[in-house]
C-alpha atoms as a PDB file:
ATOM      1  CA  UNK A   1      36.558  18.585  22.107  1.00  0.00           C
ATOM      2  CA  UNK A   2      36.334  18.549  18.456  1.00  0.00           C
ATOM      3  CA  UNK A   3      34.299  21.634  17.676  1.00  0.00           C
ATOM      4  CA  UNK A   4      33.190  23.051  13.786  1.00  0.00           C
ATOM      5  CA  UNK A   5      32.386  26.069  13.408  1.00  0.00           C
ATOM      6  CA  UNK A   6      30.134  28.293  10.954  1.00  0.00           C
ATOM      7  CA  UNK A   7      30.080  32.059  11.562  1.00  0.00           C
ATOM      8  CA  UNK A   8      27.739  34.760   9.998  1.00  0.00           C
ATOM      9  CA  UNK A   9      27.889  37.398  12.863  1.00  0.00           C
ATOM     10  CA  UNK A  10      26.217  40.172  10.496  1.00  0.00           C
ATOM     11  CA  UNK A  11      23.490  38.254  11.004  1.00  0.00           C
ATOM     12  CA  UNK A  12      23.318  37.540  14.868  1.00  0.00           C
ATOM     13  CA  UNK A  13      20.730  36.617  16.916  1.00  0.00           C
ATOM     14  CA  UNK A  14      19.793  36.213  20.392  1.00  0.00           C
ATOM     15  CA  UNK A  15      21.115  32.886  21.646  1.00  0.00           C
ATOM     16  CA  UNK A  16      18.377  30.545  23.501  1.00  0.00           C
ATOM     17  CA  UNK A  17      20.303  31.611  27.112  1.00  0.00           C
ATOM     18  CA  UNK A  18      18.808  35.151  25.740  1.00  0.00           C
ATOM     19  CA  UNK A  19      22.884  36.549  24.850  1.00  0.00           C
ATOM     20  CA  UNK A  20      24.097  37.637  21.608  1.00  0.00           C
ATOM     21  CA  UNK A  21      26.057  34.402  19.956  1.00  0.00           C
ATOM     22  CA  UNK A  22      25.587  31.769  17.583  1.00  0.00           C
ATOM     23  CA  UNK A  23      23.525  28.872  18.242  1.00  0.00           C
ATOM     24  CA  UNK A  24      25.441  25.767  19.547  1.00  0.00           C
ATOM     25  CA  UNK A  25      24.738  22.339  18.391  1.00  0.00           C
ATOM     26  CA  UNK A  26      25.630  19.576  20.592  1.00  0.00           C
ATOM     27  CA  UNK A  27      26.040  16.487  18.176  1.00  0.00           C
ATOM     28  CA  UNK A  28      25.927  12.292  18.672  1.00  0.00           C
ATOM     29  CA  UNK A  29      29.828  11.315  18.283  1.00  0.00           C
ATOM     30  CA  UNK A  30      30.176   8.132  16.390  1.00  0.00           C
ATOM     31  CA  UNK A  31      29.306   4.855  17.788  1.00  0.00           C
ATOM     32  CA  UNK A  32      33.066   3.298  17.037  1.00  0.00           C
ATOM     33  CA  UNK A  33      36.061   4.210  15.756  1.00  0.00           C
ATOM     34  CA  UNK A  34      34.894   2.589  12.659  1.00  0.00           C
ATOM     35  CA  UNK A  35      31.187   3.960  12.072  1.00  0.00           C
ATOM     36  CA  UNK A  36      31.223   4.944   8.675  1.00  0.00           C
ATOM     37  CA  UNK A  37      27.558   6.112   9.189  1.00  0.00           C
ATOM     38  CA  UNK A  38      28.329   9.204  11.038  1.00  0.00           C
ATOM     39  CA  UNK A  39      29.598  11.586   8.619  1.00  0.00           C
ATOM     40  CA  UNK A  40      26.615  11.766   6.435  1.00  0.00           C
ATOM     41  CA  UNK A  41      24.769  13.146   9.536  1.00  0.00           C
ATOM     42  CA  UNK A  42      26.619  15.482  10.116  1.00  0.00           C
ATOM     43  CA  UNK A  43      26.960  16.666   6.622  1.00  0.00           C
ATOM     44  CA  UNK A  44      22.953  16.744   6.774  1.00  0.00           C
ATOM     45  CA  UNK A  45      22.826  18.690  10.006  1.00  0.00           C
ATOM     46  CA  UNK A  46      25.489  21.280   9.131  1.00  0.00           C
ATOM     47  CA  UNK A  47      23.482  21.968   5.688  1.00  0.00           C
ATOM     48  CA  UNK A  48      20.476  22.615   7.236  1.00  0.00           C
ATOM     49  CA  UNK A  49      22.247  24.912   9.740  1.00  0.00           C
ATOM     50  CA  UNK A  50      23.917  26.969   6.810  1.00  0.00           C
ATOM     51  CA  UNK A  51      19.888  27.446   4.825  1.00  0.00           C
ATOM     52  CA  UNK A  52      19.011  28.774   7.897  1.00  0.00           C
ATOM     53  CA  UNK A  53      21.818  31.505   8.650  1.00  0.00           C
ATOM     54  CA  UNK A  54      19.851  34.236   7.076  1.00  0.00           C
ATOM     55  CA  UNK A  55      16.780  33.651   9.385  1.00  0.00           C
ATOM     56  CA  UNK A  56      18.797  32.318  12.810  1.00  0.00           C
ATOM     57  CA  UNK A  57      22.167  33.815  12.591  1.00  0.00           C
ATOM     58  CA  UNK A  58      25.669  31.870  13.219  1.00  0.00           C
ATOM     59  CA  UNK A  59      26.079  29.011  14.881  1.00  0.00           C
ATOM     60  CA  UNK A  60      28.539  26.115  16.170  1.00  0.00           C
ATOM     61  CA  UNK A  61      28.689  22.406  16.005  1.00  0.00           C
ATOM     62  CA  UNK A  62      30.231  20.725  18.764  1.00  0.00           C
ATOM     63  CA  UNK A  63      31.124  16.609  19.272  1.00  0.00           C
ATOM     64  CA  UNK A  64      32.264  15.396  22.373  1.00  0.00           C
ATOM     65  CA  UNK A  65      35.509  13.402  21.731  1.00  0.00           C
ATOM     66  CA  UNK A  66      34.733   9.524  22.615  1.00  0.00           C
ATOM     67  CA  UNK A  67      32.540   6.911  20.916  1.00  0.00           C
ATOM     68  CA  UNK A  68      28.811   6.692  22.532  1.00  0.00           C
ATOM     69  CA  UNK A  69      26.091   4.129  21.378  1.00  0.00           C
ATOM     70  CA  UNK A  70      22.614   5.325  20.347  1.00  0.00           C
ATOM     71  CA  UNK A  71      20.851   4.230  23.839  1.00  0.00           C
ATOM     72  CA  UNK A  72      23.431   5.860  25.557  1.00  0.00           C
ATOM     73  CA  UNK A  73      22.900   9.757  23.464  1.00  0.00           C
ATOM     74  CA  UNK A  74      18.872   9.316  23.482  1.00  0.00           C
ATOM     75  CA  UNK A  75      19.171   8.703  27.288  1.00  0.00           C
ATOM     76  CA  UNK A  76      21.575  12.184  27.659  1.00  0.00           C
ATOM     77  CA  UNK A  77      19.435  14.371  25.219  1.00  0.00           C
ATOM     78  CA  UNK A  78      16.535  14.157  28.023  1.00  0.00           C
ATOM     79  CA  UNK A  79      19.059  16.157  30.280  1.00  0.00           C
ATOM     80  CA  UNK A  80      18.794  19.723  30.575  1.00  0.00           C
ATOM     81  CA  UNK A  81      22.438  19.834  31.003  1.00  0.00           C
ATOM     82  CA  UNK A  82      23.780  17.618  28.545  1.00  0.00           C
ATOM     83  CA  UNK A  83      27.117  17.581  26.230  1.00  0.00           C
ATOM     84  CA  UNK A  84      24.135  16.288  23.998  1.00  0.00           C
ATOM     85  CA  UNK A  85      21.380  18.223  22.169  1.00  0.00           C
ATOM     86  CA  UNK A  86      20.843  16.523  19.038  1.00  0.00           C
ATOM     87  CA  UNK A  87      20.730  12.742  17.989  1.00  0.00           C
ATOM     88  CA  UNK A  88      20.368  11.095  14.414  1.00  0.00           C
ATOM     89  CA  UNK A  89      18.565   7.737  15.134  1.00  0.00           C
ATOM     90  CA  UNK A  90      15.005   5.756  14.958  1.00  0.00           C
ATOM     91  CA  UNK A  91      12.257   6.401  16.005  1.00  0.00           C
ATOM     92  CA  UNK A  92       9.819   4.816  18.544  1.00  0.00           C
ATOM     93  CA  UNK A  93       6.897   6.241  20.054  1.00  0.00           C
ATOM     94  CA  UNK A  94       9.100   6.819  23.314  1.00  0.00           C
ATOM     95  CA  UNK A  95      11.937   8.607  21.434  1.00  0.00           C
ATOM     96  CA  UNK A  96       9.162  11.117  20.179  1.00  0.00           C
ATOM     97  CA  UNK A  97       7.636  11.351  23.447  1.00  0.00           C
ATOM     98  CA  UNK A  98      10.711  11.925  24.912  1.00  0.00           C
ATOM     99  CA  UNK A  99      12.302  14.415  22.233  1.00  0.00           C
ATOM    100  CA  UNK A 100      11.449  16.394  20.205  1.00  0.00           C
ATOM    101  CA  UNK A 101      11.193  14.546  16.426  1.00  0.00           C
ATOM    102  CA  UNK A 102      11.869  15.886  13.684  1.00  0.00           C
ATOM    103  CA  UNK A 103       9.866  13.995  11.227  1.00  0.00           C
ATOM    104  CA  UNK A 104      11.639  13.995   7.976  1.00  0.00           C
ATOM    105  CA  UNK A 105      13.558  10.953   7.027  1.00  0.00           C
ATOM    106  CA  UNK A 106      17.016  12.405   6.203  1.00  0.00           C
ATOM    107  CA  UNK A 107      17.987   8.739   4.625  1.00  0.00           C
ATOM    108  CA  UNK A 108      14.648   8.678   2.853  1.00  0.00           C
ATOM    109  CA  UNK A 109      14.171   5.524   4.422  1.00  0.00           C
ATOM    110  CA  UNK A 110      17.187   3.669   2.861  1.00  0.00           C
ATOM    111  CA  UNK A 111      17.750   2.151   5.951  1.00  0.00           C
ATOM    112  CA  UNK A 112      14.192  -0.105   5.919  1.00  0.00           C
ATOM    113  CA  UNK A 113      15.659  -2.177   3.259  1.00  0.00           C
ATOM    114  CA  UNK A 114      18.685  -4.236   4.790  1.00  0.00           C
ATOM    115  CA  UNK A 115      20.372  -6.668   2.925  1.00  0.00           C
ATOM    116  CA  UNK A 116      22.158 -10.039   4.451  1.00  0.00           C
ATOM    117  CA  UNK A 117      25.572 -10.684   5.303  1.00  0.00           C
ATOM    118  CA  UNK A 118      26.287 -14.530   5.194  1.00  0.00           C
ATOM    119  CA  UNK A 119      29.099 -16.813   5.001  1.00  0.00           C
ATOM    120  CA  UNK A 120      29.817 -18.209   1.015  1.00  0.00           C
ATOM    121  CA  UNK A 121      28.960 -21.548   2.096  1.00  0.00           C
ATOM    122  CA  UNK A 122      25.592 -20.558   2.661  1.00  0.00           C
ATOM    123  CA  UNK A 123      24.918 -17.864  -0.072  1.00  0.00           C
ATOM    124  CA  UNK A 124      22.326 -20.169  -2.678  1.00  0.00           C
ATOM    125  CA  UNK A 125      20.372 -21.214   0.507  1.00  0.00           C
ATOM    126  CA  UNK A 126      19.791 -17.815   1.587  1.00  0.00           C
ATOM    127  CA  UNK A 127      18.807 -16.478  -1.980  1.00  0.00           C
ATOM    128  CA  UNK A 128      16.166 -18.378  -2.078  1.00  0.00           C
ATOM    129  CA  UNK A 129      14.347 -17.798   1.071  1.00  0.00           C
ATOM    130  CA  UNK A 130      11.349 -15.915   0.670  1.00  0.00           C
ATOM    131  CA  UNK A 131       9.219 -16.099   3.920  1.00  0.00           C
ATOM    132  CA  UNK A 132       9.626 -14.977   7.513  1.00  0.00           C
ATOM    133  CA  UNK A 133       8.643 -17.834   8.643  1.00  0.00           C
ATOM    134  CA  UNK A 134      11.606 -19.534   6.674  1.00  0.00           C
ATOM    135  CA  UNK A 135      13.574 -16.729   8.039  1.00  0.00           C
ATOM    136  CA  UNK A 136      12.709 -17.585  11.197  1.00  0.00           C
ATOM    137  CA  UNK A 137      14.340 -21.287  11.270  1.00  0.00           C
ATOM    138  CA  UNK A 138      17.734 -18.870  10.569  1.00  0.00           C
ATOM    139  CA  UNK A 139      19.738 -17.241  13.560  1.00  0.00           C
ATOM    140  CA  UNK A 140      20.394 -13.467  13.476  1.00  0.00           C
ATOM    141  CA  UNK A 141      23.671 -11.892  14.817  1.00  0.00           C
ATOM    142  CA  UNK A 142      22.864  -8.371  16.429  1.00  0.00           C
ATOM    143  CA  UNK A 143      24.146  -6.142  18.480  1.00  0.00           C
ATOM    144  CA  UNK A 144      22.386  -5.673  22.280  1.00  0.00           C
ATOM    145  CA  UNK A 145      21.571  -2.019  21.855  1.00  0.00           C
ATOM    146  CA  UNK A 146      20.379  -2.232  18.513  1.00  0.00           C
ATOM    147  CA  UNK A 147      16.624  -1.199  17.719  1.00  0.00           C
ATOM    148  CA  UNK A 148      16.376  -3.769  15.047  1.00  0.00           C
ATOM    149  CA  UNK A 149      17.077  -6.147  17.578  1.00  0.00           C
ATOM    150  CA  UNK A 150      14.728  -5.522  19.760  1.00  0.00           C
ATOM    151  CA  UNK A 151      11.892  -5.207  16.654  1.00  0.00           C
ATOM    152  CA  UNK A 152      12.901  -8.872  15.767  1.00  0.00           C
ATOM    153  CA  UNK A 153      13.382 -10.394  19.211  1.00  0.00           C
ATOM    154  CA  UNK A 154       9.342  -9.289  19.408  1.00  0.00           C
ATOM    155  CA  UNK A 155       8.514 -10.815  16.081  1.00  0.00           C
ATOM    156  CA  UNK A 156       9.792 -14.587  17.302  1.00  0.00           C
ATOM    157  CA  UNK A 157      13.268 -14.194  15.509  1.00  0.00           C
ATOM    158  CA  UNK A 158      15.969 -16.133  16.741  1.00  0.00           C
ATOM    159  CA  UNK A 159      18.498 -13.328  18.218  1.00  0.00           C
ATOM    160  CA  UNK A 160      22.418 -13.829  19.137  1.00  0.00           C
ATOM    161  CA  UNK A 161      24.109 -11.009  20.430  1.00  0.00           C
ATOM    162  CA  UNK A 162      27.471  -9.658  20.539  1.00  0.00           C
ATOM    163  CA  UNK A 163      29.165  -6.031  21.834  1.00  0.00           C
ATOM    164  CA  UNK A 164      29.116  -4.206  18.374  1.00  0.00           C
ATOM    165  CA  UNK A 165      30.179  -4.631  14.621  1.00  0.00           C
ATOM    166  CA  UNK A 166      33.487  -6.188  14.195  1.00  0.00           C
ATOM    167  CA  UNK A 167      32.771  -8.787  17.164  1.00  0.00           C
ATOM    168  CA  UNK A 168      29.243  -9.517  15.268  1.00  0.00           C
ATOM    169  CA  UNK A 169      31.704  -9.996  11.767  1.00  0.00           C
ATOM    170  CA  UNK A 170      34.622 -12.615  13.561  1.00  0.00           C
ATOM    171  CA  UNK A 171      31.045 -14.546  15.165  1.00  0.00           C
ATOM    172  CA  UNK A 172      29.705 -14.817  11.880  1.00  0.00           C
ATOM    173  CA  UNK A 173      32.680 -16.027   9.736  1.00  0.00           C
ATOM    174  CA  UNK A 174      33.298 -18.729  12.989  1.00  0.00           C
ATOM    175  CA  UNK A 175      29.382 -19.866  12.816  1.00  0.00           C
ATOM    176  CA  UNK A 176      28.245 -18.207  16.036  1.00  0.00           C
ATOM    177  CA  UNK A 177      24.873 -17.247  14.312  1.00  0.00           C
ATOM    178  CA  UNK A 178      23.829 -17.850  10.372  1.00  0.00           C
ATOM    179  CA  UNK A 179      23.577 -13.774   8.914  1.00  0.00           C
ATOM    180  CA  UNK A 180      23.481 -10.357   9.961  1.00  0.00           C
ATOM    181  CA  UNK A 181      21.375  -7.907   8.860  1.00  0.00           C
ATOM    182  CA  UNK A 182      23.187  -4.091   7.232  1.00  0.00           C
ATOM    183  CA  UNK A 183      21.025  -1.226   5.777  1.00  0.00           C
ATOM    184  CA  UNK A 184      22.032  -0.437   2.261  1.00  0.00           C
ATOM    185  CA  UNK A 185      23.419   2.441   3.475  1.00  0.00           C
ATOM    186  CA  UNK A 186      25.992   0.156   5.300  1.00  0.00           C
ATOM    187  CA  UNK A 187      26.133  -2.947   3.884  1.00  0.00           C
ATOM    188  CA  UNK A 188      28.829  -2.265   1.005  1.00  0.00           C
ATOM    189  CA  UNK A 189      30.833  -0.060   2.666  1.00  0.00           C
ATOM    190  CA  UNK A 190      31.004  -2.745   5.717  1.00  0.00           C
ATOM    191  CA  UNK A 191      31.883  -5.031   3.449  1.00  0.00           C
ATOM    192  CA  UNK A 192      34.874  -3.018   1.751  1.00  0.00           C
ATOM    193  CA  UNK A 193      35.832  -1.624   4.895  1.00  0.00           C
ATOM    194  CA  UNK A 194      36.283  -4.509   7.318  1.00  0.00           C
ATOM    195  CA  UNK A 195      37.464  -6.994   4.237  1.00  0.00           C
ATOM    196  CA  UNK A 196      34.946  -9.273   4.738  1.00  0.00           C
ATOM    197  CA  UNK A 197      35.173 -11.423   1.651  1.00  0.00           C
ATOM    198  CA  UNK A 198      38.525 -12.521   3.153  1.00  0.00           C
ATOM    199  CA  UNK A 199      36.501 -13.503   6.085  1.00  0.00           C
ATOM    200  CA  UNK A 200      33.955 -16.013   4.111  1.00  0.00           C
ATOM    201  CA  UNK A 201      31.341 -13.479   4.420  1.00  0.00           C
ATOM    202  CA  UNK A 202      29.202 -11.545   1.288  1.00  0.00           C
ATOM    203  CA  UNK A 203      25.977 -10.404   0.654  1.00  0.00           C
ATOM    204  CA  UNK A 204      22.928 -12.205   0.116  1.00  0.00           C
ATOM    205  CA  UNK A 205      21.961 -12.110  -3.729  1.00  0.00           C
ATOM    206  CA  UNK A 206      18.025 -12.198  -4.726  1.00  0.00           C
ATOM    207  CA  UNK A 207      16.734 -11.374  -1.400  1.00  0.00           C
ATOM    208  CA  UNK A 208      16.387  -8.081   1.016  1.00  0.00           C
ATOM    209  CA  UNK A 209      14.287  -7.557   4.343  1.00  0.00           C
ATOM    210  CA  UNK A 210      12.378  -4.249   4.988  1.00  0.00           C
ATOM    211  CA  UNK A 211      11.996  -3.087   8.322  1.00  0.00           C
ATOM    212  CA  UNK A 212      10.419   0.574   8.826  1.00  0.00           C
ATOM    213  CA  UNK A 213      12.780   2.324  10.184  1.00  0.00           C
ATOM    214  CA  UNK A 214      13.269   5.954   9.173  1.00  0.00           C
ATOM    215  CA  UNK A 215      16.139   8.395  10.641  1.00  0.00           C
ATOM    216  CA  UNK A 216      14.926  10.867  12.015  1.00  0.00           C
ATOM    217  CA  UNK A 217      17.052  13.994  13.803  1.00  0.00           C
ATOM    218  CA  UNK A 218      15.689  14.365  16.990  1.00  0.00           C
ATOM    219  CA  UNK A 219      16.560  17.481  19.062  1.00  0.00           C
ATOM    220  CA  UNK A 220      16.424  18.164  23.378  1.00  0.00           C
ATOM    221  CA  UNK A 221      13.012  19.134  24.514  1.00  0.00           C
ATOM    222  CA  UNK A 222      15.402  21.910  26.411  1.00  0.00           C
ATOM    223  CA  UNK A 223      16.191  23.297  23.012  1.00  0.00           C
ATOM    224  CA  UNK A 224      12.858  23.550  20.746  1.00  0.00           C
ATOM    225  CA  UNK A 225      14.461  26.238  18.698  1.00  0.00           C
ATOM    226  CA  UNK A 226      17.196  24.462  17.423  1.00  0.00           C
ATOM    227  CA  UNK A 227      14.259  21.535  16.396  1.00  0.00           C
ATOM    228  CA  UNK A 228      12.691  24.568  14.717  1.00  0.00           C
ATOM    229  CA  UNK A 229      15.616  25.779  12.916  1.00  0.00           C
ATOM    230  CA  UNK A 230      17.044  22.407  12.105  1.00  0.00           C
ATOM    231  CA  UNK A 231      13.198  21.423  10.655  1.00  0.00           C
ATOM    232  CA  UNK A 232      12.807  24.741   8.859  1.00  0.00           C
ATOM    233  CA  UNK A 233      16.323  23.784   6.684  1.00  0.00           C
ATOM    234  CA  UNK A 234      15.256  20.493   6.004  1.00  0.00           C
ATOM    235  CA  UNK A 235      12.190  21.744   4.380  1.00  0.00           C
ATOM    236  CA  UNK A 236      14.715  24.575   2.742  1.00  0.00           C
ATOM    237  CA  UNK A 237      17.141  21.803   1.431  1.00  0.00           C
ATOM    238  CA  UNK A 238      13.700  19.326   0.177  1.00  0.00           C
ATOM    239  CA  UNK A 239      12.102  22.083  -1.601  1.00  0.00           C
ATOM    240  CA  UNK A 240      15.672  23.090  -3.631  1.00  0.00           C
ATOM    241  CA  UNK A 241      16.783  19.093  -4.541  1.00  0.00           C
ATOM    242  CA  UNK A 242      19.624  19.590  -1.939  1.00  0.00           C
ATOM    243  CA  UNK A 243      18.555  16.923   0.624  1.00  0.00           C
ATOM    244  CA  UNK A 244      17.822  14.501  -2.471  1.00  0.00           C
ATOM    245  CA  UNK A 245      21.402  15.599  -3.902  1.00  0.00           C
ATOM    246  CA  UNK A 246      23.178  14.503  -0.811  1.00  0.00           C
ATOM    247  CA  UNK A 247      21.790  11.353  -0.343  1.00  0.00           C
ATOM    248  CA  UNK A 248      22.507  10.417  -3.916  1.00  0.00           C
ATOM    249  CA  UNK A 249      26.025  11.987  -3.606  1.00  0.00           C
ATOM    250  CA  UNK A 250      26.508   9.927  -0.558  1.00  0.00           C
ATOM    251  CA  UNK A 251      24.354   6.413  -1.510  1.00  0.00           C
ATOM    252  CA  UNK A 252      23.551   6.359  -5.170  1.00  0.00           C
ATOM    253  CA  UNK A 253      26.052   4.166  -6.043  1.00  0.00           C
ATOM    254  CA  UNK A 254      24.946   1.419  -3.356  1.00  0.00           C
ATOM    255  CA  UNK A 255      21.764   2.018  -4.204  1.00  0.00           C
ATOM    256  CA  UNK A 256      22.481   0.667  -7.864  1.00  0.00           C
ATOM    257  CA  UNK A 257      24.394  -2.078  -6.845  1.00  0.00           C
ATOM    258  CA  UNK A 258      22.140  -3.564  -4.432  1.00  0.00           C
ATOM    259  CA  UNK A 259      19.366  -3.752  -7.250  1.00  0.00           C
ATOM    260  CA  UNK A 260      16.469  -3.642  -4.723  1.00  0.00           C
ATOM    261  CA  UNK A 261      13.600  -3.784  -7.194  1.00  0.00           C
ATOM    262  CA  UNK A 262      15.277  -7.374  -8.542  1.00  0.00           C
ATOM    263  CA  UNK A 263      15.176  -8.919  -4.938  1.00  0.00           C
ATOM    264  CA  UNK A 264      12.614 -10.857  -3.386  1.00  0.00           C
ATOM    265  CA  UNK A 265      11.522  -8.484   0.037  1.00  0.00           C
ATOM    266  CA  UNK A 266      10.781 -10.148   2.804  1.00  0.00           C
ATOM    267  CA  UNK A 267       8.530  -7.823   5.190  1.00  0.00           C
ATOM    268  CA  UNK A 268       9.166  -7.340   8.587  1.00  0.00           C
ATOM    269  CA  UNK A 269       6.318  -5.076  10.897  1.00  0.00           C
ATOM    270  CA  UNK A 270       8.038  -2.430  13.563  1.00  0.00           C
ATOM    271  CA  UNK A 271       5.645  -2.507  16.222  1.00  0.00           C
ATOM    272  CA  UNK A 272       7.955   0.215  18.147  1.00  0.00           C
ATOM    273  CA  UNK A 273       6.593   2.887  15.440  1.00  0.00           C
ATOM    274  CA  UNK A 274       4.249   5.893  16.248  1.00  0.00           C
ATOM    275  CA  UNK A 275       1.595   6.502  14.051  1.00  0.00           C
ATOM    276  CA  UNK A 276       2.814   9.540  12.593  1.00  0.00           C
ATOM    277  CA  UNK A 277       4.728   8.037  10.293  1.00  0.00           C
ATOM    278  CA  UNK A 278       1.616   7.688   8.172  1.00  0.00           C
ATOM    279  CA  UNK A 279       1.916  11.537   7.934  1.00  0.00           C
ATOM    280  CA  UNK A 280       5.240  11.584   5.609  1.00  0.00           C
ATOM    281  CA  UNK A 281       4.947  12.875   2.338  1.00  0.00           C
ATOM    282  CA  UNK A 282       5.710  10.584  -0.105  1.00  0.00           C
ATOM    283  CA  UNK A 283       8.775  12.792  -2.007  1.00  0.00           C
ATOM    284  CA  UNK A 284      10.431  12.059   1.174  1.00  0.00           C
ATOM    285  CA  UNK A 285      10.742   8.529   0.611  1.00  0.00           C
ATOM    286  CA  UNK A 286      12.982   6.672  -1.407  1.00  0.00           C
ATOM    287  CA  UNK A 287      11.186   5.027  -4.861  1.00  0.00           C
ATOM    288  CA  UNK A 288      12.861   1.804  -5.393  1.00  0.00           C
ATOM    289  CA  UNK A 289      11.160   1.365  -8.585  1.00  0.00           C
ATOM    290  CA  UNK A 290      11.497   4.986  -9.962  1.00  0.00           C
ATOM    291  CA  UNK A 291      15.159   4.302  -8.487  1.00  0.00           C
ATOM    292  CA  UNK A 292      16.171   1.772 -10.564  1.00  0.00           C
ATOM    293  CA  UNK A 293      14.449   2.893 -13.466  1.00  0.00           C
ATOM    294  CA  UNK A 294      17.714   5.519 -13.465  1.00  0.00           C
ATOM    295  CA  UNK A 295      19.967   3.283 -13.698  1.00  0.00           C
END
């Protein structure tokens, strides 16, 4: 098991068992060998961890050592015993109900804006779609355990599924289904990473879909403390710029080059949402415009 650990034992506390001993932080392992997602998590998790040693004492991070899809870790963080205690993923009004949420969006809602993968062929047709209705006439490779799937399929979009990422790229470049859908978070890195322009594929100029879909860090109803302690450093980290300094450390640069405020944005509604989204402050959200007026 690949364990990380972060001591402070000057400053030890009572462990949620009720024993002296830092507090242990059962983490999502990546969904592939390939998810290039997961490390900024992690990175996010551990610094909220380490602005709260002062108040909470030491604790430990532990990943269990295989690949396990989102469904899969929501569905083991309702266990009370559970290699599982804490999940980075969307929210729906049964996540919350069934975890407990903690509401800040540690992407600042990057992830609502996804841009489109498509083969070249194909690229001046897409750019100038501006409707989901025309969107609609288009097919959509996703995979089955996929949120985004699901918030489509009940919109009326045309849905083909495959297992996960780099089955959904080969069905794409072979005309299986006509785009795919990436955060900006994901899209360039996808891109670089699986070599797609040698495959035909690229991204979509002039055009983006949003989708509401924050990520959230929910934590075990088993373990409220740790959703406590984990909220309380968020807050820490907002307050000081470091939350904002990460993401920009870890997505400023795709953030320039996807240009979002220069692309048509084709709205999508998530009817899977609770409504407590409303109840975000707005510094926690990304400003495209204010965005790319830093460029």
């Amino acid at each position: 098991m690949l364990i990380v650990l972060t001591f402070n034992m000057a400053h030890a506390q009572p462990s949620i068992s009720g024993g002296i001993g830092p507090m242990v932080i059962k983490t999502m392992p990546p969904e592939s060998d390939n998810d290039l997602r997961h490390a900024y998590k992690i990175r996010v998790i551990k610094a909220a961890l380490d602005a709260t040693i002062e108040q909470y004492g030491p604790y430990v991070i532990q990943t269990p050592p295989y690949n396990m899809n989102s469904l899969r870790a929501f569905n083991k963080l309702m266990l009370r015993e559970s290699d599982i205690n804490t999940v980075v993923g969307l929210p729906t009004q049964q996540r919350e109900m069934d975890a407990i949420p903690i509401r800040i969006p540690v992407r600042r809602g990057l992830l609502n804006y996804r841009l489109m993968l498509v083969r070249n062929a194909e690229l001046q047709e897409f750019q100038h779609i501006r409707t989901a209705e025309q969107l609609k006439t288009k097919s959509v490779g996703m995979a089955v355990n996929w949120l985004t799937a699901d918030v489509m399929k009940r919109q009326g979009y045309t849905i083909v599924y495959g297992t996960e990422r780099d089955t959904l790229y080969n069905m794409l470049a072979h005309g299986r289904f006509d785009y795919m859908l990436l955060g900006v978070n994901e899209a360039y890195k996808e891109v670089e990473h699986h070599s797609l322009g040698e495959q035909g594929i690229s991204i979509a100029p002039g055009v983006a879909v949003h989708i509401n879909m924050p990520s959230y860090i929910f934590e075990s109803k088993h373990e409220p403390l740790i959703a406590k302690r984990i909220r309380d450093g968020l807050e820490i980290m907002q307050g000081s710029g470091e939350l904002h300094a990460l993401f920009e450390q870890e997505y400023g640069e795709y953030i320039q080059s996807a240009k979002l405020s220069e692309r048509h944005i084709i709205k999508i509604h998530n009817p899977t949402l609770s409504d407590s989204i409303k109840l975000i402050e707005p510094e926690y959200w990304l400003d495209v415009q204010r965005a790319a007026a830093s460029e």
